[in-house]
Structure formats: C-alpha cells, structure tokens
N, C-alpha and C. Protein backbone atom coordinates (compact mmCIF):
# COMPACT_ATOMS: atom_id res chain seq x y z
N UNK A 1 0.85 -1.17 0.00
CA UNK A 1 0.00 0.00 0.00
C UNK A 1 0.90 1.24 0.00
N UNK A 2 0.98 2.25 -0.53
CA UNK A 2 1.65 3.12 -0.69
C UNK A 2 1.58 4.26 0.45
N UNK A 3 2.76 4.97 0.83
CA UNK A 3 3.20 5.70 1.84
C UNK A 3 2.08 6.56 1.82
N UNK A 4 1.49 7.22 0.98
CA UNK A 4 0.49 8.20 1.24
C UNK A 4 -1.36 8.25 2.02
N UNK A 5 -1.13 7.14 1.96
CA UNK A 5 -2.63 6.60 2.05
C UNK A 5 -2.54 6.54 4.03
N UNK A 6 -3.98 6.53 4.92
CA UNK A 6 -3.49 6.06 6.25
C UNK A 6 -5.04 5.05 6.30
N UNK A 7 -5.17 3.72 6.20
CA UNK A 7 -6.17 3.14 6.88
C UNK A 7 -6.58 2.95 8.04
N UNK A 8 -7.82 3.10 8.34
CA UNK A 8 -8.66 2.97 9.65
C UNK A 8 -9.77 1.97 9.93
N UNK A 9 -9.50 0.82 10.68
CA UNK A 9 -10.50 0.07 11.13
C UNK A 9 -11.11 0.13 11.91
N UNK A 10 -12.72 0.30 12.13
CA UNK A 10 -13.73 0.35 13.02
C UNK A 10 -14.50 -0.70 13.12
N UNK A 11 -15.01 -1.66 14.08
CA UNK A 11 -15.87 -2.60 14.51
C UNK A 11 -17.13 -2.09 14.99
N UNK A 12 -17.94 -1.77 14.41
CA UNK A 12 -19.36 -1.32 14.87
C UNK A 12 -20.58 -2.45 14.92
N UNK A 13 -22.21 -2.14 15.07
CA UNK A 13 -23.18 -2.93 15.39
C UNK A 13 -24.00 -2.64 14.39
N UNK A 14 -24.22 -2.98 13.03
CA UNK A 14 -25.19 -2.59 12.28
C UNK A 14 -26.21 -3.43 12.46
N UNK A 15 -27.79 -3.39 12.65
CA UNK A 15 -28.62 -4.33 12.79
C UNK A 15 -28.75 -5.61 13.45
N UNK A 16 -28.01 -5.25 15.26
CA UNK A 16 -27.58 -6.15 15.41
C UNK A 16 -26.11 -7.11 15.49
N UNK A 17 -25.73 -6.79 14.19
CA UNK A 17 -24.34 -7.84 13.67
C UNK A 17 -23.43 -6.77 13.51
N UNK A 18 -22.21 -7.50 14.32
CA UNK A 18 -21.03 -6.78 14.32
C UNK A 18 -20.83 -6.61 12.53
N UNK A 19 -19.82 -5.14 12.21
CA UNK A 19 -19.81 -5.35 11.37
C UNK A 19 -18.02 -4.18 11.36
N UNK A 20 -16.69 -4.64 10.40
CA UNK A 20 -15.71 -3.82 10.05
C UNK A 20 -16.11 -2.58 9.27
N UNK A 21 -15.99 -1.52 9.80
CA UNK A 21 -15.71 -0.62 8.86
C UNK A 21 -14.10 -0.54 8.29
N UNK A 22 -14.04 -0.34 7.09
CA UNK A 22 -12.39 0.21 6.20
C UNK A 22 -12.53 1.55 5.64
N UNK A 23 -11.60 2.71 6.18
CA UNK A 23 -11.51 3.73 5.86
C UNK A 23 -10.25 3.92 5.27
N UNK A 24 -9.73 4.36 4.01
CA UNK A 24 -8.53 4.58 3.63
C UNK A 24 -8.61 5.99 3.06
N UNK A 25 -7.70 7.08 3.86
CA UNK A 25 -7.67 8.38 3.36
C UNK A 25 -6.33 8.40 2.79
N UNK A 26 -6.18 10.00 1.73
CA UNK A 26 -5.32 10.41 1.32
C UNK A 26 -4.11 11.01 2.79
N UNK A 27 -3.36 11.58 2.36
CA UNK A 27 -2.60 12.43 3.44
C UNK A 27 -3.39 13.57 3.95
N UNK A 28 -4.05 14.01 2.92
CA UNK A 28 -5.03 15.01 3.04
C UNK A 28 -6.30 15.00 3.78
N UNK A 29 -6.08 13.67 4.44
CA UNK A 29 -7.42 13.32 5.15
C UNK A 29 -9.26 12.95 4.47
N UNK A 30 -8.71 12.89 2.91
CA UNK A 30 -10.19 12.74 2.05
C UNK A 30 -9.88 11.18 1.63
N UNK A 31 -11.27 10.87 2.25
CA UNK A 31 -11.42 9.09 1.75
C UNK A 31 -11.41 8.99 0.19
N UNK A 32 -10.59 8.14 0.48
CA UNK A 32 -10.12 7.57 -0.93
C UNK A 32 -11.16 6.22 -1.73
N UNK A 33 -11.16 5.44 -0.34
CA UNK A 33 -12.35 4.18 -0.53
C UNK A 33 -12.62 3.76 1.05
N UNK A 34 -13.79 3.64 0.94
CA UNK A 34 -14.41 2.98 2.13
C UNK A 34 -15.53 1.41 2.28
N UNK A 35 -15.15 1.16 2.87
CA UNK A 35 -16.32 -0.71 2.55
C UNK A 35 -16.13 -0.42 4.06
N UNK A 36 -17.53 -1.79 4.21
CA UNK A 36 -17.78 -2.36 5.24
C UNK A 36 -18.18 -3.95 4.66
N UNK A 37 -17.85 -4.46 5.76
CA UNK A 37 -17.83 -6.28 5.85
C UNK A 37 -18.26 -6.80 6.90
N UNK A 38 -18.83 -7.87 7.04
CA UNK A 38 -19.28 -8.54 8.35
C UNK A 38 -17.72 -9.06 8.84
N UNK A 39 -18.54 -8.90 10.83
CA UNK A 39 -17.19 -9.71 11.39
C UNK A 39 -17.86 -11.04 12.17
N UNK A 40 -17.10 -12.07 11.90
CA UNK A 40 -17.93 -13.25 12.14
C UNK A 40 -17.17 -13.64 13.64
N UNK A 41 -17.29 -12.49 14.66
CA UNK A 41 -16.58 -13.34 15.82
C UNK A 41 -17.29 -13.96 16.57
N UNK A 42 -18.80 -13.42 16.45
CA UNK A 42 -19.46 -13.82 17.52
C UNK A 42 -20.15 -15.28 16.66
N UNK A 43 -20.73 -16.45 17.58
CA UNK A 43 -21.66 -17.23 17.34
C UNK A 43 -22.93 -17.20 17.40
N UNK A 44 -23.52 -17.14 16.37
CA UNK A 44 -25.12 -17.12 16.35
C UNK A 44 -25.31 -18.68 15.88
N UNK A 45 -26.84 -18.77 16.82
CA UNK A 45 -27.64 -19.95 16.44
C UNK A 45 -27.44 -20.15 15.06
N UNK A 46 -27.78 -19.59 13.78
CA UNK A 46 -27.69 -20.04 12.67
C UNK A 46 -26.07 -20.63 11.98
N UNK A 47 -25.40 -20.24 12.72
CA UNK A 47 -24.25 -20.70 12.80
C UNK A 47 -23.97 -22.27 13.38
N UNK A 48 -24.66 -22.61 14.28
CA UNK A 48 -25.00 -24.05 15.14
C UNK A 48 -25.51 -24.89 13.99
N UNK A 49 -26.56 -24.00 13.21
CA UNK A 49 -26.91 -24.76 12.29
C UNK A 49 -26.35 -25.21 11.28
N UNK A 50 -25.76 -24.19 10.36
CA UNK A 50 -24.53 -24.51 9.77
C UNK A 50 -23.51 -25.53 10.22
N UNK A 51 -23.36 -25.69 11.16
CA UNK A 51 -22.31 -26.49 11.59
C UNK A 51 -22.88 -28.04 11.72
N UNK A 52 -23.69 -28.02 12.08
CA UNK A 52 -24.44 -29.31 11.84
C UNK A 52 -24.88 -29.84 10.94
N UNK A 53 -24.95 -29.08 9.71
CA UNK A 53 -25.27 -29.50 8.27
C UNK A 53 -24.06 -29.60 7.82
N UNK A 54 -22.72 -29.21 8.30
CA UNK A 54 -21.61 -29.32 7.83
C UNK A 54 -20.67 -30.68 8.32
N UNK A 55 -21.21 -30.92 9.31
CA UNK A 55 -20.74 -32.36 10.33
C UNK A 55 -21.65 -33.52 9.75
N UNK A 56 -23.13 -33.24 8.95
CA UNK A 56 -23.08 -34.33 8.59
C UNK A 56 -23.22 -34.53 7.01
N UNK A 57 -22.34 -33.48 6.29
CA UNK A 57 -21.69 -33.82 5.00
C UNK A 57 -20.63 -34.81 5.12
N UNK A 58 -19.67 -35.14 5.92
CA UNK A 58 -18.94 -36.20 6.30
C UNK A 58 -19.30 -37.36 7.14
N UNK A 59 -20.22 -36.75 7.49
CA UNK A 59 -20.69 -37.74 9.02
C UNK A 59 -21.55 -38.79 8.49
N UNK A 60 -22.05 -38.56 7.54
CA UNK A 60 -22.67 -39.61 7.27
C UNK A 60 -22.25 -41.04 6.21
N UNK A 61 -21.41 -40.38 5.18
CA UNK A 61 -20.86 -41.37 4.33
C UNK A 61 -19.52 -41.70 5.21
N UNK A 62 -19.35 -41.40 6.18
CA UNK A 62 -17.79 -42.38 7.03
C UNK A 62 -18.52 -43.26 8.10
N UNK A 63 -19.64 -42.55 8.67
CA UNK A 63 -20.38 -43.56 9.69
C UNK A 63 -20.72 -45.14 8.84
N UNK A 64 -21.07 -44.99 7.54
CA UNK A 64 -21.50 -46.04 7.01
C UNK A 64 -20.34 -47.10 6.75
N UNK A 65 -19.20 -47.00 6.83
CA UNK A 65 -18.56 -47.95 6.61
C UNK A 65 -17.96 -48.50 7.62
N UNK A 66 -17.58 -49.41 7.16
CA UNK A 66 -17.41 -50.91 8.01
C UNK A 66 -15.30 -50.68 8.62
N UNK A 67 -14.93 -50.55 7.99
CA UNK A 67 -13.09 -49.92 8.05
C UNK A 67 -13.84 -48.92 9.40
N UNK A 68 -14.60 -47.94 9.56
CA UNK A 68 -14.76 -47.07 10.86
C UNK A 68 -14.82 -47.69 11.54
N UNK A 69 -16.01 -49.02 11.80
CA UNK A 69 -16.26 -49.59 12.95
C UNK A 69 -15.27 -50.35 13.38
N UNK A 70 -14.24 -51.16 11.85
CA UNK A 70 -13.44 -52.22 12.70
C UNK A 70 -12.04 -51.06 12.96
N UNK A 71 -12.09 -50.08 12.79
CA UNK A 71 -10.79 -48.80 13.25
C UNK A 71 -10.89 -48.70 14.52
N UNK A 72 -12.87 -48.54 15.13
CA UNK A 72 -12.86 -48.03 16.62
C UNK A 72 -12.97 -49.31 17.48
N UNK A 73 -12.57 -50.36 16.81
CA UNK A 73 -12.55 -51.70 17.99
C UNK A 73 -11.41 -52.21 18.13
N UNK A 74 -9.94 -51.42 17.16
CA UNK A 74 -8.71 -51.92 17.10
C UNK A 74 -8.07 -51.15 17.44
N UNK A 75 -8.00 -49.78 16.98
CA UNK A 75 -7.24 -48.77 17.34
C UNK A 75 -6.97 -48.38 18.44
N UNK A 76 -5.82 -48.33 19.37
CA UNK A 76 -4.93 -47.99 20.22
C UNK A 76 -5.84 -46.82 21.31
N UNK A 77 -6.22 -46.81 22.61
CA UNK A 77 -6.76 -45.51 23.30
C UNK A 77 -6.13 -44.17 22.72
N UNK A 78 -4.90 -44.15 22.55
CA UNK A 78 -3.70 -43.10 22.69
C UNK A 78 -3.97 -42.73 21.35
N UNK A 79 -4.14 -43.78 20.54
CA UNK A 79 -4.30 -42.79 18.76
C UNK A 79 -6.03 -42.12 18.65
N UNK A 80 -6.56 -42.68 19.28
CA UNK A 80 -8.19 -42.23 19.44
C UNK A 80 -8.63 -40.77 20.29
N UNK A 81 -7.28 -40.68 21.17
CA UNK A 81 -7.18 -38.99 21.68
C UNK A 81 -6.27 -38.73 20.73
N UNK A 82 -5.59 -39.04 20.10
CA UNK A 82 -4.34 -38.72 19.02
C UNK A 82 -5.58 -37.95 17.93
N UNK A 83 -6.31 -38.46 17.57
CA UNK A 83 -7.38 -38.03 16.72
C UNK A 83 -8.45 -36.99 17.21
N UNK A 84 -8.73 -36.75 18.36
CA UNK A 84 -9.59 -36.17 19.26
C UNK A 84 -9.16 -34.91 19.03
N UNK A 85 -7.53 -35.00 19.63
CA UNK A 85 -6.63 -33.73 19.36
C UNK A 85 -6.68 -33.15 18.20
N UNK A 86 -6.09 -33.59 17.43
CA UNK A 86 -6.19 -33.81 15.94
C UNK A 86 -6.96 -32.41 15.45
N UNK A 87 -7.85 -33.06 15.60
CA UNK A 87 -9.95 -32.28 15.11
C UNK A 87 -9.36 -31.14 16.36
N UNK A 88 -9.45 -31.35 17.37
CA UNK A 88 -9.85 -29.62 17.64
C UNK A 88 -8.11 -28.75 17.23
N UNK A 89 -7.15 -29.70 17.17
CA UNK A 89 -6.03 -28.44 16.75
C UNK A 89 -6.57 -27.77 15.04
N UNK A 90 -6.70 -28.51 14.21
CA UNK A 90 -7.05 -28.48 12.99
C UNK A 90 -8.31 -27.32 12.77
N UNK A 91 -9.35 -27.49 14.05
CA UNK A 91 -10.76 -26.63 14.24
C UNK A 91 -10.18 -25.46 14.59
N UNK A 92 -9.11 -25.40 15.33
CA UNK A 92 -8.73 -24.20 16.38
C UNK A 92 -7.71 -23.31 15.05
N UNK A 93 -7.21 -23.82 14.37
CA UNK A 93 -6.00 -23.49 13.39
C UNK A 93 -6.91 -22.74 11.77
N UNK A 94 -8.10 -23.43 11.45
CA UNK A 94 -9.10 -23.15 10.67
C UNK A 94 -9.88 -21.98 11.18
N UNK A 95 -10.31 -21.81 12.39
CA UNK A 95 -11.37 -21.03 12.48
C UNK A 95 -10.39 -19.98 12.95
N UNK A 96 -9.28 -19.58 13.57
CA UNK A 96 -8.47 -18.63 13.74
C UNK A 96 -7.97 -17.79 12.58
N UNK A 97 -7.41 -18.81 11.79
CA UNK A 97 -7.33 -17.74 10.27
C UNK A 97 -8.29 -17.04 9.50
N UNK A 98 -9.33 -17.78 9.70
CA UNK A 98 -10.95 -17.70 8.82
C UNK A 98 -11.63 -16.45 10.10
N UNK A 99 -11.47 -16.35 10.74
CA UNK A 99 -12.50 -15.69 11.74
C UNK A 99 -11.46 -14.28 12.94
N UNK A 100 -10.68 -14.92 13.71
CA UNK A 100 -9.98 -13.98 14.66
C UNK A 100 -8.61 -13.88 14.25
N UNK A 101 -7.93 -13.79 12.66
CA UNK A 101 -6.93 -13.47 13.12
C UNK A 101 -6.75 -11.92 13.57
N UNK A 102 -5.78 -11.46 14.45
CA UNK A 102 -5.58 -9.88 14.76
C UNK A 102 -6.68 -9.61 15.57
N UNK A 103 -7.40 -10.59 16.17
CA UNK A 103 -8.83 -10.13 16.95
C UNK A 103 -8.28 -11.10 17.74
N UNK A 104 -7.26 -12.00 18.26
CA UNK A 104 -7.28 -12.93 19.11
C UNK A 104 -7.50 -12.55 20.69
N UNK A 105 -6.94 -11.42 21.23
CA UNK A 105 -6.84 -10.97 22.41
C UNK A 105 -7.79 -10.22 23.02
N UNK A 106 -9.09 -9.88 21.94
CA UNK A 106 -10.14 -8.95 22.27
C UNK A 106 -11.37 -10.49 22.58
N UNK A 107 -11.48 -11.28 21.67
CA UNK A 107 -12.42 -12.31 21.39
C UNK A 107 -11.82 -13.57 21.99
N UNK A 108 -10.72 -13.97 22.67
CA UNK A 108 -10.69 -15.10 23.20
C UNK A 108 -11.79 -16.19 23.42
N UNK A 109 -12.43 -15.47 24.22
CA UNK A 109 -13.69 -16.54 24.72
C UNK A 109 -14.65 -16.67 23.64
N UNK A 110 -15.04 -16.16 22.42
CA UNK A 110 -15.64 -16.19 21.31
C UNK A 110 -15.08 -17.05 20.67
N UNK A 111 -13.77 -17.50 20.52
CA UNK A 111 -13.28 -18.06 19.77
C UNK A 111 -13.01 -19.59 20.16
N UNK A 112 -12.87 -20.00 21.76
CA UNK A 112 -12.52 -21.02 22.26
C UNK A 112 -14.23 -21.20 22.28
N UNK A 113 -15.44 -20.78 22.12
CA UNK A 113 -17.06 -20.92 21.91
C UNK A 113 -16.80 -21.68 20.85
N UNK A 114 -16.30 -20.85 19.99
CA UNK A 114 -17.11 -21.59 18.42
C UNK A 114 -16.15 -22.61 17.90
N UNK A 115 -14.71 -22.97 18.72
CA UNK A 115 -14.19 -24.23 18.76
C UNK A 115 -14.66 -25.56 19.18
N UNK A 116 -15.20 -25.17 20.42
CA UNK A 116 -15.96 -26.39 21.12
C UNK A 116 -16.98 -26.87 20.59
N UNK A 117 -18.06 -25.46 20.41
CA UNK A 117 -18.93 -25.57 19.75
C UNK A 117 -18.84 -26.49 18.19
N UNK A 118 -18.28 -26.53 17.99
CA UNK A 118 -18.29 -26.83 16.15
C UNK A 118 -17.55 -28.34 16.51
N UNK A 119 -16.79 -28.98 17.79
CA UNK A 119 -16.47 -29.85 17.38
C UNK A 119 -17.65 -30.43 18.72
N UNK A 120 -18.03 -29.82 19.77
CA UNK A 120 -19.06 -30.65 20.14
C UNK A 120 -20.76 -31.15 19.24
N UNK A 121 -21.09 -30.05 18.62
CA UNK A 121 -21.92 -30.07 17.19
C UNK A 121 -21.88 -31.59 16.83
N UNK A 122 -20.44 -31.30 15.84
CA UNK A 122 -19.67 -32.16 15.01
C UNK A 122 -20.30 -33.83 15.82
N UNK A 123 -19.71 -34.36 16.97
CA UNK A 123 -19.63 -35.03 17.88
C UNK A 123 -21.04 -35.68 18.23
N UNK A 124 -22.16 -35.09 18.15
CA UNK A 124 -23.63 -35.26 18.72
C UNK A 124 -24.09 -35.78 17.37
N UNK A 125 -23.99 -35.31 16.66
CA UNK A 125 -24.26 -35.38 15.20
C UNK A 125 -23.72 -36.77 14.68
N UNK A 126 -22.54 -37.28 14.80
CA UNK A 126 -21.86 -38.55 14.50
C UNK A 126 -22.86 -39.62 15.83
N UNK A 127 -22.63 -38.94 16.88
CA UNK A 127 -22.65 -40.25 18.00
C UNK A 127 -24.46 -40.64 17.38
N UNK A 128 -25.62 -39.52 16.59
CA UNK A 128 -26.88 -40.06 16.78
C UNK A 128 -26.81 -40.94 15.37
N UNK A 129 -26.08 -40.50 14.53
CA UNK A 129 -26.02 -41.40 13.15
C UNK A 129 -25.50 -42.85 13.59
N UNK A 130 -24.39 -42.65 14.63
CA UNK A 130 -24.09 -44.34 14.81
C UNK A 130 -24.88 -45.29 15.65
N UNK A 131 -25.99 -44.36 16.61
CA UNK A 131 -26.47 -45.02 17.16
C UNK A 131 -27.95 -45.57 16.81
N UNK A 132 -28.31 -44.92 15.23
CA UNK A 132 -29.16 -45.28 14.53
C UNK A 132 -29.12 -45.83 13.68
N UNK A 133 -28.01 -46.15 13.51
CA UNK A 133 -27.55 -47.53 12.81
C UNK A 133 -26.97 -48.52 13.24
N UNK A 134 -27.18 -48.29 15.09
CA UNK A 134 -26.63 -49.68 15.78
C UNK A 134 -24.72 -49.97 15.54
N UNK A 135 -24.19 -48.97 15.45
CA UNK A 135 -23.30 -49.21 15.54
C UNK A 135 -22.31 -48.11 17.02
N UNK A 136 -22.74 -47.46 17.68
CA UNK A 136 -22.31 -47.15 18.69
C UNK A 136 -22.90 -47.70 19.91
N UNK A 137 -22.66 -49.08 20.44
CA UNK A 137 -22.85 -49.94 21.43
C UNK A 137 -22.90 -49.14 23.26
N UNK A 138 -23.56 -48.28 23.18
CA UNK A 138 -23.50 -46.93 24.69
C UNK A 138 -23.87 -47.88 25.83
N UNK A 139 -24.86 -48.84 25.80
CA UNK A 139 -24.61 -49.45 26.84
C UNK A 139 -23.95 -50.93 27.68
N UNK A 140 -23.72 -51.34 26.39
CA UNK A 140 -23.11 -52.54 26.26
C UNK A 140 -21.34 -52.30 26.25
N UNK A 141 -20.62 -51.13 25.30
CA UNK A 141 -19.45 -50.91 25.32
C UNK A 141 -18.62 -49.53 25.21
N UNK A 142 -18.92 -49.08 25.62
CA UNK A 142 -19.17 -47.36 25.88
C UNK A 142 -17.92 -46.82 25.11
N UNK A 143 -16.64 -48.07 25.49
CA UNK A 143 -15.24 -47.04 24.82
C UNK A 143 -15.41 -47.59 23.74
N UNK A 144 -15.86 -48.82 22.94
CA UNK A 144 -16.39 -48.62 21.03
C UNK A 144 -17.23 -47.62 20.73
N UNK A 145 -18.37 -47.19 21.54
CA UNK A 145 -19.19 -46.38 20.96
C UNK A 145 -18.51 -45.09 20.71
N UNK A 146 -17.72 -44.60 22.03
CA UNK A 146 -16.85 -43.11 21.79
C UNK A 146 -15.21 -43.38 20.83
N UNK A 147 -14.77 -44.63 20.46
CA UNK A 147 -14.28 -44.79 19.67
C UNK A 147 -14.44 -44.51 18.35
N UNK A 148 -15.34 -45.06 17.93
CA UNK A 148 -15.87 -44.88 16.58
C UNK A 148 -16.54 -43.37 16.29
N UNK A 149 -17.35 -42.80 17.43
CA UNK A 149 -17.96 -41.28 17.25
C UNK A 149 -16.37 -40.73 17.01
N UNK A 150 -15.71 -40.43 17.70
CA UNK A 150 -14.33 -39.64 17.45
C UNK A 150 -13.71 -39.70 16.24
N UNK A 151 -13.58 -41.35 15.85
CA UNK A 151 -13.17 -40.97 14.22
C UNK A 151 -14.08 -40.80 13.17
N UNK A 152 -15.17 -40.94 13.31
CA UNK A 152 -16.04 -40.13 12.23
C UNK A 152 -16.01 -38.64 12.65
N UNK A 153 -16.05 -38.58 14.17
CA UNK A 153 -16.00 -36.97 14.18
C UNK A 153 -15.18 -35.88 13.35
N UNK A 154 -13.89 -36.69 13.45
CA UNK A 154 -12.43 -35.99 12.49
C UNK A 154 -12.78 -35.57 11.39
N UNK A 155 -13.41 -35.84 10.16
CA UNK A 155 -14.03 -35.55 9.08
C UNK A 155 -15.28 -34.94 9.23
N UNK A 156 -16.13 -35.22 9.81
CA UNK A 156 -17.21 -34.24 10.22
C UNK A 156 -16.88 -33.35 11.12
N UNK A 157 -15.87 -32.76 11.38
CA UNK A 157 -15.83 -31.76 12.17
C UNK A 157 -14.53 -30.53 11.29
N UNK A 158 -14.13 -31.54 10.64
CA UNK A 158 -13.37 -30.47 9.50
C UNK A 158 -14.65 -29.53 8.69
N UNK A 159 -15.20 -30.81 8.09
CA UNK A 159 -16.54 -30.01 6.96
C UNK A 159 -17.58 -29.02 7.78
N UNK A 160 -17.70 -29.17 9.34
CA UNK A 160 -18.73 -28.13 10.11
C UNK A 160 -17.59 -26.95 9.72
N UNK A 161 -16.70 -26.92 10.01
CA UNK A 161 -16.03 -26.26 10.16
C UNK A 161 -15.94 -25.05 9.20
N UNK A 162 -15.68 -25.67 7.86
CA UNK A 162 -15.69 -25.08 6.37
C UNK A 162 -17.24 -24.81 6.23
N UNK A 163 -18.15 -25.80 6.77
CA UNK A 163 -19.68 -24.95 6.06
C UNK A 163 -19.85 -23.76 7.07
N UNK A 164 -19.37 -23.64 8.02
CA UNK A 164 -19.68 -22.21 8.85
C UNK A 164 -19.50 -21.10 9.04
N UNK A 165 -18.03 -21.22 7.75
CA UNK A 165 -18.02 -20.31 6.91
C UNK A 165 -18.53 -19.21 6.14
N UNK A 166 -19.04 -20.42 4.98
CA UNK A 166 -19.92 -20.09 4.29
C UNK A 166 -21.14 -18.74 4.86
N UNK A 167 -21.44 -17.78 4.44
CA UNK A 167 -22.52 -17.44 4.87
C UNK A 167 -23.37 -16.49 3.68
C-alpha cells in the first residue's frame, strides 16, 4: 500500500451484527475508498446450524462404513485422543485464520465458543447417526461407541467447520 494513504479500522453494530468498517484516506485526510464487511466473531444460532449441516456432510458417508467400525474396535486408546486432538487443533488453526486473526486478544472466549462448539456439534451429530444404525454400542461398550464417534468426528468436524463459513 503506498506511503500516502493512512487506513482505519472500526468494529461497529449494524442491525444487530457486528460489522468492520475500512476507511482509507489520502494524506489530506479525504477518503479515498471505504467498505464495510461482516465480522464473524461472535456465534449465532444459525451458525450451530450450519455447523451441523456441515458435520453431517462427512458424518454420514464415514459412519457407514465398516473400516470405521473395525478402526474403533482396534485402534490404540492413545491414537483415538491422538485423533480427538487432531480435530480440535485443525478446528482451532481453521477457524483462527478464517475468523480472529488480529482479533485474538479482544475475542478469546468467542473463539474457544465456536471451537468447542463446532467440534461438540460435530460429535452429537456422529454419535446419533451411529447409534441409529446400531453401531455405537452406549450401553453394552461405551469405549467402542466413543471410539468410533471420534473418528467419524475428524471428518465431520473439519466439513462443520468449512460450512460455517460459508454465509
């Protein structure tokens, strides 16, 4: 951007929804160009929703196969939080670039919201698909049932992630 110009960012409330103002003046102090953009720090319900239509764009064609179920009856405790981790570093690393970067220290708690949020979503969403297809065993074997929800979660919790985006 060239030495002459000075930009100014403002966070205001239009209708409700946070929204950036961009002011870029000359030296002379006369706007040169101005926009406004939504700021997506906060979580709204329709956002929950999104995220749940986005958890089960994956959630459903990985719940169906058979490699998931025999993954969450073989696979190691330690690689099954290995994966747990996984999904929320990946959630936390996605929605930080996409949403708070340079806002991290004002929105903290907004941001550790719509982390949890999007992979607990993610998580409810897998555990009712497996358990309606009889494949998450909750009272009979509780660590297959949260076995198998966790690794379908990993993929359904990337795609909540990316549809919540979207807006």
């Amino acid at each position: 951007m060239p030495e002459n110009v000075k930009t100014e960012r403002k966070i205001i409330k239009v209708a409700g929804r946070l929204r950036e103002i961009v002011t870029i003046r000359d030296t002379g102090g006369k706007i040169v160009h101005s926009m406004m953009r939504p700021v997506m720090l906060k979580f709204y319900p329709r956002d929950a929703m999104q995220v749940i239509v986005g958890a089960s764009i994956l959630a459903v064609p990985v719940a169906f196969t058979e490699e998931t179920w025999k993954l969450g009856e073989s696979l190691p405790l330690m690689n099954i939080i290995g994966l747990l981790l996984l999904s929320i570093i990946f959630i936390s690393s996605f929605v930080y670039y996409n949403y708070y970067r340079g806002e991290m220290r004002k929105h903290w708690n907004e941001f550790a919201k719509r982390v949890f949020t999007t992979y607990f979503f993610s998580f409810v969403v897998v555990a009712i698909i497996l358990t309606l297809i009889e494949r998450a065993p909750w009272s009979s074997d509780i660590m297959i049932a949260l076995s198998r929800a966790i690794i379908v979660s990993f993929p359904a919790s990337m795609s909540a992630a990316v549809a919540d985006i979207i807006k």
